[in-house]
Protein backbone atom coordinates (compact mmCIF):
# COMPACT_ATOMS: atom_id res chain seq x y z
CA UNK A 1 1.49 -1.10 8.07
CA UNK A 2 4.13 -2.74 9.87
CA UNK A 3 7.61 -1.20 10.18
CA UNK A 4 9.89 -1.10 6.96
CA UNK A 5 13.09 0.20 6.06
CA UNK A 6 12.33 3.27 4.49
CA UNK A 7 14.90 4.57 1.71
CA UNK A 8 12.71 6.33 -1.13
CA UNK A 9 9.50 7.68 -0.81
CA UNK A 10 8.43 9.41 -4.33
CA UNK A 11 5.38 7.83 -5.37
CA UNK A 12 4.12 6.35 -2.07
CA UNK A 13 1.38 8.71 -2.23
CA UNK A 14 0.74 8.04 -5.57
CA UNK A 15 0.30 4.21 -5.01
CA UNK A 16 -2.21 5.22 -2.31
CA UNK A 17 -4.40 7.35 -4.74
CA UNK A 18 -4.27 4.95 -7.40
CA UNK A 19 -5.16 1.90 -5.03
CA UNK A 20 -8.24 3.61 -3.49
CA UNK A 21 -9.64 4.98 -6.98
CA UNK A 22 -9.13 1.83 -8.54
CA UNK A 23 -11.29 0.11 -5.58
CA UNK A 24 -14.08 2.82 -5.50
CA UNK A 25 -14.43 2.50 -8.52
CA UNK A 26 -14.93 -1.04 -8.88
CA UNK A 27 -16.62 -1.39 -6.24
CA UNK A 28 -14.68 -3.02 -4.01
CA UNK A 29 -14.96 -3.17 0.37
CA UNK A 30 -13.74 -0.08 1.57
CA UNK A 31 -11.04 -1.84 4.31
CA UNK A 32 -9.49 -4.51 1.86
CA UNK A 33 -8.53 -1.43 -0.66
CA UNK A 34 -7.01 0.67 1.69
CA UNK A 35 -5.37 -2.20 3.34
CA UNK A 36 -4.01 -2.99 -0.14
CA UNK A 37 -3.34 0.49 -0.99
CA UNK A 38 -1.54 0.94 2.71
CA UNK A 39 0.55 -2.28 1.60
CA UNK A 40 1.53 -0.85 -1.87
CA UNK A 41 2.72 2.33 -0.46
CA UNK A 42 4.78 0.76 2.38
CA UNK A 43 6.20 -1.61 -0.65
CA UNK A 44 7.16 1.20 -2.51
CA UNK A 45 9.57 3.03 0.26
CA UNK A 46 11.30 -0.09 0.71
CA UNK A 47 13.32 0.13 -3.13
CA UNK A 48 15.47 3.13 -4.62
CA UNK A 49 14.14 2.89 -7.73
CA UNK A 50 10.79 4.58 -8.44
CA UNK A 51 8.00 2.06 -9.42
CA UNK A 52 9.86 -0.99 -9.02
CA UNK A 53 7.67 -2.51 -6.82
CA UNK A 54 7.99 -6.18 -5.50
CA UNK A 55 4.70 -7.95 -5.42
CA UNK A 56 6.31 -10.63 -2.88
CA UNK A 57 6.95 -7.43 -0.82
CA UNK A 58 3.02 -5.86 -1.55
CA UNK A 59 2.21 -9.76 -0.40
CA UNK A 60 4.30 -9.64 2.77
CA UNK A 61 3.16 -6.60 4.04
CA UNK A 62 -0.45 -6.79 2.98
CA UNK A 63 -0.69 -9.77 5.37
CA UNK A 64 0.96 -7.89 8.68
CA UNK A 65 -1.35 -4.79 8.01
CA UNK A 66 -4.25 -3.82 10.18
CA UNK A 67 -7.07 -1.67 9.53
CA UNK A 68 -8.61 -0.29 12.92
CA UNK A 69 -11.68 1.34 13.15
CA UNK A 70 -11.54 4.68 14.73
CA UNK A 71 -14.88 5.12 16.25
């Protein structure tokens, strides 16, 4: 993800797991879920409050992040 002000993290994981099992199980490509699941949890850092998550800020930093292959 690309570099956000970080001032809560309680449920960043959470958004991750949710993201990816929601994807799996629909089916959906493996690199556009965990980019969307990287962009949820790097949403949800950015606010105090716990699962008040901006979808303008899911949107803005689901288009800066990069999935690279490791191999």
């Amino acid at each position: 993800p690309p570099k956000v002000k970080m001032v809560n993290t309680v449920g960043s994981g959470d958004c991750v797991v949710a993201v990816l099992t929601m994807g799996i199980k629909n089916g959906d490509d493996l690199r556009e879920t965990l980019r969307k699941a990287v962009a949820l949890s790097a949403a949800s850092v950015t606010t105090f409050e716990n699962g008040e998550i901006s979808e303008d800020k899911v949107r803005e930093i689901y288009k800066k992040a990069e999935i690279f292959n490791l191999s």
